[in-house]
N, C-alpha and C. Protein backbone atom coordinates (compact mmCIF):
# COMPACT_ATOMS: atom_id res chain seq x y z
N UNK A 1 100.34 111.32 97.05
CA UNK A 1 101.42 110.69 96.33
C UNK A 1 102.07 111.74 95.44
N UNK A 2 103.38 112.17 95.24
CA UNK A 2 104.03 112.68 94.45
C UNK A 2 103.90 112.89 93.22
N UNK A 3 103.79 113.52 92.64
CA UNK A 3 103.47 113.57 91.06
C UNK A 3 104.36 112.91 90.38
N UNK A 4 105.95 112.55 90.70
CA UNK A 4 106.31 111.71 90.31
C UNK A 4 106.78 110.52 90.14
N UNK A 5 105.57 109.85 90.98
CA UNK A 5 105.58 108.64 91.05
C UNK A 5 104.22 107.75 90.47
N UNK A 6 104.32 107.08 89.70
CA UNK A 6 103.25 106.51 88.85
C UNK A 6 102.54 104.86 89.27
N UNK A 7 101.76 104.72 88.63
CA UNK A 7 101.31 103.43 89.18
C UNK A 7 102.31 102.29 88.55
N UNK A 8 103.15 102.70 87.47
CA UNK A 8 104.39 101.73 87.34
C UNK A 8 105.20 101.49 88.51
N UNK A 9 105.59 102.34 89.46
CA UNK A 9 106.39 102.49 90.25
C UNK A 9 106.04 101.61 91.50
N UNK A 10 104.52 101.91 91.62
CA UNK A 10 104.30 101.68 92.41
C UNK A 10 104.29 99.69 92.61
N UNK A 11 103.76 99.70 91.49
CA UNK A 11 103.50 98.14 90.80
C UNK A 11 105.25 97.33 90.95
N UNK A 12 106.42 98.37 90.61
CA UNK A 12 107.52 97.74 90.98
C UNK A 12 107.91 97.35 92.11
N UNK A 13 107.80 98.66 93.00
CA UNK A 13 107.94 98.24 94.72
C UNK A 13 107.39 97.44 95.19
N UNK A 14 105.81 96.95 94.21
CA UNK A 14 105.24 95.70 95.17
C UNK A 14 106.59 94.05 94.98
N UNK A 15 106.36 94.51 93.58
CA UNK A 15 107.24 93.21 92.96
C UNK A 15 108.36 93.24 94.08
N UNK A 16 108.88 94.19 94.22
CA UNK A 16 110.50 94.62 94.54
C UNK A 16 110.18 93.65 96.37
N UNK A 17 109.40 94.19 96.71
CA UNK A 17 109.04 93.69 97.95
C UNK A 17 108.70 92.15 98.46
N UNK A 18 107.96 91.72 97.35
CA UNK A 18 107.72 90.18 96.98
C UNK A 18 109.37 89.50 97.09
N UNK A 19 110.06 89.95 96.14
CA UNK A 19 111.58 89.44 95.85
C UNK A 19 112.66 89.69 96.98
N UNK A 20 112.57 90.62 97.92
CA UNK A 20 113.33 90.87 99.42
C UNK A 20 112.75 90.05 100.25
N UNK A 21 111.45 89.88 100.37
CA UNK A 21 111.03 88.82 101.15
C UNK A 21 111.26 87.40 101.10
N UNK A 22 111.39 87.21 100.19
CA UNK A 22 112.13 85.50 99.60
C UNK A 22 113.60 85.51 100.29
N UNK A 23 113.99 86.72 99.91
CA UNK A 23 115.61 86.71 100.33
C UNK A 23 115.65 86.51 101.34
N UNK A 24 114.82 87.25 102.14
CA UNK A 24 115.09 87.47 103.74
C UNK A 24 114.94 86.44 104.58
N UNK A 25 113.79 85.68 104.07
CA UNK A 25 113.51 84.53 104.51
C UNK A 25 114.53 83.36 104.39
N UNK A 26 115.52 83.85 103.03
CA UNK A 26 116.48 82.60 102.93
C UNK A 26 117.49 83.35 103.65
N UNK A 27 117.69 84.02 104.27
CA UNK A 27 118.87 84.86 105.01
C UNK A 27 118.33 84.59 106.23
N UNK A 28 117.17 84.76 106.91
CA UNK A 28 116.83 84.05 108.50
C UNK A 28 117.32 82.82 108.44
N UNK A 29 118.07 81.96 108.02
CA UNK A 29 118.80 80.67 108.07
C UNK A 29 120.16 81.48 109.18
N UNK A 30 120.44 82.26 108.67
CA UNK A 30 121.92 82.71 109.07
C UNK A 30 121.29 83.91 110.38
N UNK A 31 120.36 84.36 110.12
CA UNK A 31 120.32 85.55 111.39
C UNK A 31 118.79 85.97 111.59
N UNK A 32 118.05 85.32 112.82
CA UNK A 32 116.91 86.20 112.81
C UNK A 32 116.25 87.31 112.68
N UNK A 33 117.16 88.42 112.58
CA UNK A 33 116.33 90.01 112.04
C UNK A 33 116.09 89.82 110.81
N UNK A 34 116.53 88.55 110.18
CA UNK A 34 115.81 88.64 108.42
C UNK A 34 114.50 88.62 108.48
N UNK A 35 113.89 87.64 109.76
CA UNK A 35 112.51 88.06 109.47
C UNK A 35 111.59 89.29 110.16
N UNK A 36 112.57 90.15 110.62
CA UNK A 36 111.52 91.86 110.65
C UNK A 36 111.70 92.30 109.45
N UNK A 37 112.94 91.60 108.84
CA UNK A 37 112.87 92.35 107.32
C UNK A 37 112.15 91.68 106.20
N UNK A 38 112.22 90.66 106.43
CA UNK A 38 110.66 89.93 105.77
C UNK A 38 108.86 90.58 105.64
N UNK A 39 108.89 91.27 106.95
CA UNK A 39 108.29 91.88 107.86
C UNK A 39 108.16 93.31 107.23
N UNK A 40 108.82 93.85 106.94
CA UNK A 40 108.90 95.05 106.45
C UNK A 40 108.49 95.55 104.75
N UNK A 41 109.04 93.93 104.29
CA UNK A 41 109.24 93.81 102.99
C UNK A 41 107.72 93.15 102.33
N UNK A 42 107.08 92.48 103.40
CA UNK A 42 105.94 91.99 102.91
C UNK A 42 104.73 93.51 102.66
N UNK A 43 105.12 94.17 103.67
CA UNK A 43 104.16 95.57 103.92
C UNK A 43 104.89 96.40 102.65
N UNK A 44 105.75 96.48 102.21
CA UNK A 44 106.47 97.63 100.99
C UNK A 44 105.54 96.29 99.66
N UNK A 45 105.29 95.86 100.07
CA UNK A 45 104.86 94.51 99.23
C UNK A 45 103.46 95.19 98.94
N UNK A 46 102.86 95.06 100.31
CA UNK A 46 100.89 95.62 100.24
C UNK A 46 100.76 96.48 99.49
N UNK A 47 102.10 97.61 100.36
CA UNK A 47 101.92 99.48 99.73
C UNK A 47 101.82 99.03 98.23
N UNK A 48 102.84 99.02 97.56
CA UNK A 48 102.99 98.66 96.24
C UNK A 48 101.53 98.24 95.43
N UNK A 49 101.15 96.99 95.85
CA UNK A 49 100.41 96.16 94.97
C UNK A 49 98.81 96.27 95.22
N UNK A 50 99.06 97.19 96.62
CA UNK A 50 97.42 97.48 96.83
C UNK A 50 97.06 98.95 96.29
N UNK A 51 97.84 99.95 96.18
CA UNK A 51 98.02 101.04 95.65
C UNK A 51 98.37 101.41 93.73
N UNK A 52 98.78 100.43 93.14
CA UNK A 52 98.87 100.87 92.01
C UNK A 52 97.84 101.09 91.03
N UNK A 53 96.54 100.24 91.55
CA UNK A 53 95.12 100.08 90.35
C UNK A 53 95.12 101.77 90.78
N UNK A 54 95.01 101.73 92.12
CA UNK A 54 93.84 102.75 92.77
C UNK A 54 94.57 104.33 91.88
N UNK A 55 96.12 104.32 92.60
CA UNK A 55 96.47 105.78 91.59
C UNK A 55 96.63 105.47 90.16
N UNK A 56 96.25 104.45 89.64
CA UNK A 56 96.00 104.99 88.58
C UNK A 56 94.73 105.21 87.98
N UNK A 57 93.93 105.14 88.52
CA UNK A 57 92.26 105.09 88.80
C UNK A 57 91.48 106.69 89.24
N UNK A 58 92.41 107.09 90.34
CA UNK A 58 92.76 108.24 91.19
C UNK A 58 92.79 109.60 90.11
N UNK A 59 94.10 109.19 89.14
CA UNK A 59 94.67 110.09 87.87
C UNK A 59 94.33 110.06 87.04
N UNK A 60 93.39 109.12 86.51
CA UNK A 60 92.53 108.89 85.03
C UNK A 60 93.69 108.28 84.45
N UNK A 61 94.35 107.56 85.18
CA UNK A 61 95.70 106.93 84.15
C UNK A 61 95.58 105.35 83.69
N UNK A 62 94.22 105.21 83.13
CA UNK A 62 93.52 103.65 83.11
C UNK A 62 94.60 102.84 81.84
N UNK A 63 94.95 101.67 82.34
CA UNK A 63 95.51 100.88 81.52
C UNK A 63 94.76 99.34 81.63
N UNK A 64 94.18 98.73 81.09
CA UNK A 64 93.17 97.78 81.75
C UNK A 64 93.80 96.51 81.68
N UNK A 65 93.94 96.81 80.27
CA UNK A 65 94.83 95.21 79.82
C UNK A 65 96.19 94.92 80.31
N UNK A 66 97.12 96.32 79.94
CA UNK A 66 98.47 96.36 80.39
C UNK A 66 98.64 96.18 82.34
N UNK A 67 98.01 96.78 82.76
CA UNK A 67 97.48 96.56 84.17
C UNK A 67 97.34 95.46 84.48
N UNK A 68 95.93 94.53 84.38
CA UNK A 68 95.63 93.02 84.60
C UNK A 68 97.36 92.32 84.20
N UNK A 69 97.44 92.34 83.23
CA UNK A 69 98.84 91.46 82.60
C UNK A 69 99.79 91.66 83.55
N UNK A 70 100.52 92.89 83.72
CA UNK A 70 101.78 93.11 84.28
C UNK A 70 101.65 92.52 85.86
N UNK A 71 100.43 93.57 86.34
CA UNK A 71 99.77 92.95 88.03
C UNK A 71 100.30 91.63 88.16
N UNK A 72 99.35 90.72 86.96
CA UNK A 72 99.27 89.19 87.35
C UNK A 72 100.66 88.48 87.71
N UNK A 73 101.26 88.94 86.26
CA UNK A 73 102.36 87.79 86.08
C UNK A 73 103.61 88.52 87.31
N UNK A 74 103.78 89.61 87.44
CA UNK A 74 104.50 89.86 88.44
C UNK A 74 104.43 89.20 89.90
N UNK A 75 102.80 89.32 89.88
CA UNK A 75 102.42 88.61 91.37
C UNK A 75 102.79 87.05 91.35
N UNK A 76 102.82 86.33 90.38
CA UNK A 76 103.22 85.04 89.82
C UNK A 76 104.93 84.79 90.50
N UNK A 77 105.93 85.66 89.66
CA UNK A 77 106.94 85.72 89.93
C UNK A 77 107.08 85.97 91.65
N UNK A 78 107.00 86.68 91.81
CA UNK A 78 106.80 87.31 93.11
C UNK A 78 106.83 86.03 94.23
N UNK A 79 105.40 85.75 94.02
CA UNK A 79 105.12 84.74 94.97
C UNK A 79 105.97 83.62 94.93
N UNK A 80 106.68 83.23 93.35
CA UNK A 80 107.47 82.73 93.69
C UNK A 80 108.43 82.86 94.31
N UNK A 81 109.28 83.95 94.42
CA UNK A 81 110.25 84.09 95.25
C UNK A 81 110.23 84.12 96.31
N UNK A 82 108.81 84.07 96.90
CA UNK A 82 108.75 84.25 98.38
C UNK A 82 108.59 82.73 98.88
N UNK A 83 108.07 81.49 97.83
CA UNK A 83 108.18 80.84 98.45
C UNK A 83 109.10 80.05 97.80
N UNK A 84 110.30 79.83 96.90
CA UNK A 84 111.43 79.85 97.50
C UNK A 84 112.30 79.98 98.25
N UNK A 85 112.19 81.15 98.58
CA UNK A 85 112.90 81.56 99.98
C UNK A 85 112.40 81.03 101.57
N UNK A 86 111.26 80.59 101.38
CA UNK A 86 111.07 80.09 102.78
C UNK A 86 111.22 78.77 102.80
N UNK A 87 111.51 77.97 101.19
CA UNK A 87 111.71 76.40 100.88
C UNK A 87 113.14 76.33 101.67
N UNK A 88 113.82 77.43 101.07
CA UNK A 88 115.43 77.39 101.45
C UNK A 88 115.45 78.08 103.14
N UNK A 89 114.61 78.10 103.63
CA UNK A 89 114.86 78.77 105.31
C UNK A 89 114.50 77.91 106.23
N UNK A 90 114.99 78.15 107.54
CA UNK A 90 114.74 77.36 108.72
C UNK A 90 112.99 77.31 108.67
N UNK A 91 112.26 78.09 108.32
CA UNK A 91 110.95 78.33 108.75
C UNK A 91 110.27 77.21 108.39
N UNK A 92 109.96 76.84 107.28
CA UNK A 92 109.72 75.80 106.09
C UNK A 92 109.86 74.70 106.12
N UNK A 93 109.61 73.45 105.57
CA UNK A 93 110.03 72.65 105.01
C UNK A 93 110.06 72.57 103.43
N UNK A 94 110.77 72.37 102.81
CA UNK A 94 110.77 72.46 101.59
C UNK A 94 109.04 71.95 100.65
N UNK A 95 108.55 70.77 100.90
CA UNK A 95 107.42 70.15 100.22
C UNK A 95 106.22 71.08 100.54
N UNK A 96 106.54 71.74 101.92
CA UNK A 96 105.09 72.46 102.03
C UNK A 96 105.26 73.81 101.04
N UNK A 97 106.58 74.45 101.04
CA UNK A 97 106.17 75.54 100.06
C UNK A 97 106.31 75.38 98.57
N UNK A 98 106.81 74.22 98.57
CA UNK A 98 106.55 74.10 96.85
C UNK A 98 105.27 73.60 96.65
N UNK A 99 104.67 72.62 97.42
CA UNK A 99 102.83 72.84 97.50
C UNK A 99 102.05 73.65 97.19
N UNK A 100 102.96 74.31 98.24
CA UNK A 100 101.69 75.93 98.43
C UNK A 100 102.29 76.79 96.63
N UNK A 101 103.29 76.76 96.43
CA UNK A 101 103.27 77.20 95.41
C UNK A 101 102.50 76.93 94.69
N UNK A 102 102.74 75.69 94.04
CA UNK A 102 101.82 75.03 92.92
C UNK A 102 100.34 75.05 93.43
N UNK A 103 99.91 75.38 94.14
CA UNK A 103 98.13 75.53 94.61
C UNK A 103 98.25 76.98 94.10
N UNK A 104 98.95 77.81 94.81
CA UNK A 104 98.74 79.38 94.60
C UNK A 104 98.44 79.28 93.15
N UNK A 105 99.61 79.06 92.16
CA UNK A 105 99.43 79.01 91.08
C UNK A 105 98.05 79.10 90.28
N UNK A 106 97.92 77.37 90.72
CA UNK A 106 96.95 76.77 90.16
C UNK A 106 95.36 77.59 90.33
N UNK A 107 95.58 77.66 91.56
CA UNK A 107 94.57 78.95 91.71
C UNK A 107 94.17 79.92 90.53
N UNK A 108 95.55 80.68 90.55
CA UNK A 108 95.79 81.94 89.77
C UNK A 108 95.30 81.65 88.04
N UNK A 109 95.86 80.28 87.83
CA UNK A 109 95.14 79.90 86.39
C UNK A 109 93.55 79.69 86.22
N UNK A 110 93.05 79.32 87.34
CA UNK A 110 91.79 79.46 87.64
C UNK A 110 90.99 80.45 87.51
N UNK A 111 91.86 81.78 88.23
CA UNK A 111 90.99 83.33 88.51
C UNK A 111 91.49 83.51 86.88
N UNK A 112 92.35 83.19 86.14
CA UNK A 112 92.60 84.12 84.70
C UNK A 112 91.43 83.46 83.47
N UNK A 113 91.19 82.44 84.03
CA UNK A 113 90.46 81.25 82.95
C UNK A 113 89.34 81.22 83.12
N UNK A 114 88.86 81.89 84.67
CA UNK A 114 87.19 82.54 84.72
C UNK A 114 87.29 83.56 84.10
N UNK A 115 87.99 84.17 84.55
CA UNK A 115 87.96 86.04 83.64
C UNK A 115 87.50 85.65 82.47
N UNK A 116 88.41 84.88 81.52
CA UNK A 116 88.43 85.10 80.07
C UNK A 116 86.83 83.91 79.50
N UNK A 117 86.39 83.12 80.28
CA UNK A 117 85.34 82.14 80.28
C UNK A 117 84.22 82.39 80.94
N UNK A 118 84.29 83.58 81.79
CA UNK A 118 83.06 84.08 82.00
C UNK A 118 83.00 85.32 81.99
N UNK A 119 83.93 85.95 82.18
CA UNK A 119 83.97 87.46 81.90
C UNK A 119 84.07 87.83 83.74
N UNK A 120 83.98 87.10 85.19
CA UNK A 120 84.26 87.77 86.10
C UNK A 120 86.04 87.47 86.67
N UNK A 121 86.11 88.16 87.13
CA UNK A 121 87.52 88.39 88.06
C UNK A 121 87.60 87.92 89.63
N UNK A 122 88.16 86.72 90.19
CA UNK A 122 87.90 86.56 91.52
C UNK A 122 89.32 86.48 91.89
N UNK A 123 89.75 87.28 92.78
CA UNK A 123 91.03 86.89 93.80
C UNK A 123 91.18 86.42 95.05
N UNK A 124 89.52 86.51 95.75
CA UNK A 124 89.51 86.52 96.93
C UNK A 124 88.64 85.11 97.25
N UNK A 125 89.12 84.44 98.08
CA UNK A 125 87.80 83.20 98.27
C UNK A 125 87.70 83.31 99.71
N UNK A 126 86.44 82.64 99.77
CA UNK A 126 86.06 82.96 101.41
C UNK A 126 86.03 83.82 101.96
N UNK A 127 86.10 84.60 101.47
CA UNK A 127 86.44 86.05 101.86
C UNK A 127 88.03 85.96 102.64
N UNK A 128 89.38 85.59 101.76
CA UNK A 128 90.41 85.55 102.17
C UNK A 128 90.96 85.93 100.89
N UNK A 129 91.57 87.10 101.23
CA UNK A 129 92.36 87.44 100.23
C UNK A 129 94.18 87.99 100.24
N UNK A 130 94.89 88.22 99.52
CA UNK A 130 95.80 88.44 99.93
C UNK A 130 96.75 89.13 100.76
N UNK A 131 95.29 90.27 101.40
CA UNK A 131 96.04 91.02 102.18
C UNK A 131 96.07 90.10 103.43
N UNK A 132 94.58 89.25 103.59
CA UNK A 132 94.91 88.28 104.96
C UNK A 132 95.74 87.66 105.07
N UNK A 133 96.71 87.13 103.73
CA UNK A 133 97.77 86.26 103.90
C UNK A 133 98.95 86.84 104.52
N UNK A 134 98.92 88.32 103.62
CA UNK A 134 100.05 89.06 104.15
C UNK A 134 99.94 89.18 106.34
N UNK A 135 98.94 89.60 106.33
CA UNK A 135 99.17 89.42 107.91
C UNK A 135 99.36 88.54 108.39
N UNK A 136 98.63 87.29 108.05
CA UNK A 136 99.41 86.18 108.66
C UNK A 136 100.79 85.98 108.75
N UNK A 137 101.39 86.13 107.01
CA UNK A 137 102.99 86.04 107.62
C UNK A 137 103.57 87.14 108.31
N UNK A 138 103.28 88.16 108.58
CA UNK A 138 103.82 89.41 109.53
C UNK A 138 103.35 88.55 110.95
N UNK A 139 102.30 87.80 111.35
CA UNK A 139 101.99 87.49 112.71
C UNK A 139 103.29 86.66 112.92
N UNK A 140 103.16 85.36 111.54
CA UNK A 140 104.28 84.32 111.68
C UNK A 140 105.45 84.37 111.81
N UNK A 141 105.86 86.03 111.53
CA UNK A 141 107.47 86.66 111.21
C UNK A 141 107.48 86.63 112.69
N UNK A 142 106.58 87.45 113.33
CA UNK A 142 107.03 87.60 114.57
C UNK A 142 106.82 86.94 115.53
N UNK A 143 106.25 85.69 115.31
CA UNK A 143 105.96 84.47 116.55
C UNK A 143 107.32 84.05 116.49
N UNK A 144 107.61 83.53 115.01
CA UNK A 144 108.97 82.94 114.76
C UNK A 144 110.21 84.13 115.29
N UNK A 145 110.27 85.07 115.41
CA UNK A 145 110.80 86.18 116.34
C UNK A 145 111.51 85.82 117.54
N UNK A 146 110.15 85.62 118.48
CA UNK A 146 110.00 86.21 119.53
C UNK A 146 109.92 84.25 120.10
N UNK A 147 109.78 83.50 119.34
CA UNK A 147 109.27 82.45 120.44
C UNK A 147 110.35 80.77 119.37
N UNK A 148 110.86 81.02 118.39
CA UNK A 148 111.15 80.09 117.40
C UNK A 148 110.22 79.63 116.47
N UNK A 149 111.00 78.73 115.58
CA UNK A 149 110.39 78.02 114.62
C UNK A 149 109.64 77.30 114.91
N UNK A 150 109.58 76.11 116.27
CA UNK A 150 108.69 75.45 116.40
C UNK A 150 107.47 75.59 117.13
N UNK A 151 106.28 74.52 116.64
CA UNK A 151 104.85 75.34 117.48
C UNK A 151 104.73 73.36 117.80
N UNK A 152 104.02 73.61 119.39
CA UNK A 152 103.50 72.14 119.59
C UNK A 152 101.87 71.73 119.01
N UNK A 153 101.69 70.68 118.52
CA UNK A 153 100.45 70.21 118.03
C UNK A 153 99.87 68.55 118.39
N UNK A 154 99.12 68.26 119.56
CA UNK A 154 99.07 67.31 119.60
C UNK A 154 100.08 66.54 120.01
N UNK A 155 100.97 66.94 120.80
CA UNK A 155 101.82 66.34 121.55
C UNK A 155 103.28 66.32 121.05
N UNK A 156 103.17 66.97 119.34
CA UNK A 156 104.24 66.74 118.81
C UNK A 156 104.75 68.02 118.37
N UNK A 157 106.14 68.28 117.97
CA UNK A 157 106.72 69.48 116.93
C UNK A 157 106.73 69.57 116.43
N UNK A 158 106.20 70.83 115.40
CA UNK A 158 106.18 71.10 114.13
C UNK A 158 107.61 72.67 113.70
N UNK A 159 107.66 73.03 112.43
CA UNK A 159 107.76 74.16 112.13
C UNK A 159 106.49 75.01 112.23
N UNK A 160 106.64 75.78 112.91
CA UNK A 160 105.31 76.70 113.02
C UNK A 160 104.58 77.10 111.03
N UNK A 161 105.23 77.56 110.46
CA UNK A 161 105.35 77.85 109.16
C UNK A 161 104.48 76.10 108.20
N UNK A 162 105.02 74.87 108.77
CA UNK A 162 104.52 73.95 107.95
C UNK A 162 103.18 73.73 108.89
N UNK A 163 102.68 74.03 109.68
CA UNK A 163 101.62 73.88 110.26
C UNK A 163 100.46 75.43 109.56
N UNK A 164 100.80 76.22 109.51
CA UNK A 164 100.47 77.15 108.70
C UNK A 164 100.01 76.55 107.20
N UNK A 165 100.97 76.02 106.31
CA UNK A 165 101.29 75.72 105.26
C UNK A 165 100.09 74.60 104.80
N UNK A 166 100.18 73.34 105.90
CA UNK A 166 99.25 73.14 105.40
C UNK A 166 98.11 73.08 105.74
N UNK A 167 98.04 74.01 106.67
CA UNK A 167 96.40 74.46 106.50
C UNK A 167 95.87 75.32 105.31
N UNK A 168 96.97 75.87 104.68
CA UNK A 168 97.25 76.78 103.82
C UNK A 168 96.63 75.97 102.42
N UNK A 169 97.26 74.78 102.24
CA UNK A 169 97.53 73.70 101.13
C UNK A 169 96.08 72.78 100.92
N UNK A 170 95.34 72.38 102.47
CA UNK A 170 93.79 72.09 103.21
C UNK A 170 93.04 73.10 102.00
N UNK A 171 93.03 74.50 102.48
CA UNK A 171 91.88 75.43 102.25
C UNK A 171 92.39 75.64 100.97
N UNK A 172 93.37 76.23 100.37
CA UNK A 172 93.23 76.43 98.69
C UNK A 172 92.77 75.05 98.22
N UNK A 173 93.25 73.57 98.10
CA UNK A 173 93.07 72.87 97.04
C UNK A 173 91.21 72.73 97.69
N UNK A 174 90.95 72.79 98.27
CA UNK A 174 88.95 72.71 98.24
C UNK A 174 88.74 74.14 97.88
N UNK A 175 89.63 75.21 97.86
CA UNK A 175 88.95 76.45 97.07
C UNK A 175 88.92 75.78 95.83
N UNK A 176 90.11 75.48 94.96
CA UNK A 176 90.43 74.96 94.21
C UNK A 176 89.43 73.84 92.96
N UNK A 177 88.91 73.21 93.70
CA UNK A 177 87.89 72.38 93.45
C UNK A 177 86.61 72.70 93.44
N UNK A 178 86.37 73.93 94.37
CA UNK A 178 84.97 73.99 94.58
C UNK A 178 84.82 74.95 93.58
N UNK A 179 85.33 75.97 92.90
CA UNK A 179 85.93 76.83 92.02
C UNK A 179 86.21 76.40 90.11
N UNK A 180 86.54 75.13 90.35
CA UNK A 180 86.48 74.78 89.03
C UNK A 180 85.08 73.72 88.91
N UNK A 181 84.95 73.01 90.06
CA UNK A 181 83.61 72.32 89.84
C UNK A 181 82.59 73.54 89.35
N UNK A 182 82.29 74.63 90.18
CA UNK A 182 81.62 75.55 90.01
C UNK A 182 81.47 76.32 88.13
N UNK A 183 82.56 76.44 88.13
CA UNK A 183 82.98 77.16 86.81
C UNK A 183 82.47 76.31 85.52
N UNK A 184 82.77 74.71 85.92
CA UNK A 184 82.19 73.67 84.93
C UNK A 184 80.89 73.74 84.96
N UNK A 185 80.28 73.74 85.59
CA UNK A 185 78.83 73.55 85.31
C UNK A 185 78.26 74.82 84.83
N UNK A 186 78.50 75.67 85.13
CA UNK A 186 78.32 77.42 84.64
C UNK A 186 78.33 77.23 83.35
N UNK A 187 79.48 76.77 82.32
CA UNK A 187 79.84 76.63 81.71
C UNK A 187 79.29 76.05 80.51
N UNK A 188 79.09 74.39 81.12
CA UNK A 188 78.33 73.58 80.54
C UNK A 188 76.83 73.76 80.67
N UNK A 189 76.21 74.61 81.43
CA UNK A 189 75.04 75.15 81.10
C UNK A 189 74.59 76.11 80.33
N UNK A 190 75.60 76.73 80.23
CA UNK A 190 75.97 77.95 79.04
C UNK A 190 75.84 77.58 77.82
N UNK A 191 76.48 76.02 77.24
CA UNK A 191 77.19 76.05 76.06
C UNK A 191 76.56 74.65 76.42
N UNK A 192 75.10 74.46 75.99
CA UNK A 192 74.83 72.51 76.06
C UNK A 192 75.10 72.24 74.53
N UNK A 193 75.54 70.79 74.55
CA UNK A 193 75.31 70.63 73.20
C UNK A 193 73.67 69.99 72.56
């Protein structure tokens, strides 16, 4: 990596990538190459957000707090825009990605509220973490590509994307649950009265 490029930078391009992908996805309404650029934009997305702890880790350039903070809430924003943009696109239906939003979320208040209540950090459940998501939508960019929006299920049509979604919406809210059930009792065994 360049010497002048920092783990700020790098931390932007993820963001930057999060926020083109929303777009693109609301621009595949009007022209399918939005989603190779969805496609493109989710991976400038990885580079970014999987690379910034590490060089700055790499350089002795440790920021722990400023790091966790900026990471989070960017990834917050972020994700929102991405699933905005697929609320507003052919891919989608609107209810499944504002779902999936509000689970992601809810999640995310979860992983910040263990941190600070137990002192660990979890992003990943099941061993699924965000880079698996990211491939999935690069698979989904390009099914929806190469074959359309719709996938058959049981005799019927779906958006390929809301069949995704809520399997998506299935597995977080029982992460979801199994995660705060978990955390409560930890908790309350910690601290009986």
């Amino acid at each position: 990596m360049p010497a002048c490029v920092n783990s700020d930078h790098l931390t932007a391009l993820g963001f930057l990538g999060m926020v083109l992908t929303g777009l693109c996805y609301w621009l595949s309404r009007w022209n399918r190459w939005a989603l190779a650029g969805a496609s493109l934009c989710i991976f400038l997305n990885w580079f970014g957000d999987s690379l910034d702890g590490t060089l700055a880790r790499v350089r002795n350039r440790l920021r722990p707090r400023y790091g966790f903070y900026i990471d989070h809430i960017l990834d917050a924003f972020g994700t929102s825009f991405l699933l905005i943009g697929l609320a507003l696109s052919p891919c989608m239906t609107a209810w499944v990605a504002i779902s999936l939003l509000i689970l992601i979320l809810l999640l995310s208040i979860q992983s910040y509220l263990a941190t600070y209540a137990l002192g660990t950090f979890q992003l990943s459940f099941w061993k699924f973490s965000p880079t698996e998501l990211r491939v999935l939508l690069i698979a989904g960019n390009t099914a929806l590509f190469l074959r359309g929006p719709l996938a058959r299920l049981a005799g019927h049509q779906f958006l390929l994307f809301d069949v995704g979604g809520v399997c998506g919406i299935v597995g977080m809210a029982a992460m979801l649950i199994v995660a705060t059930a978990r955390n409560t009792v930890t908790l309350y065994r910690a601290e009986r009265l």
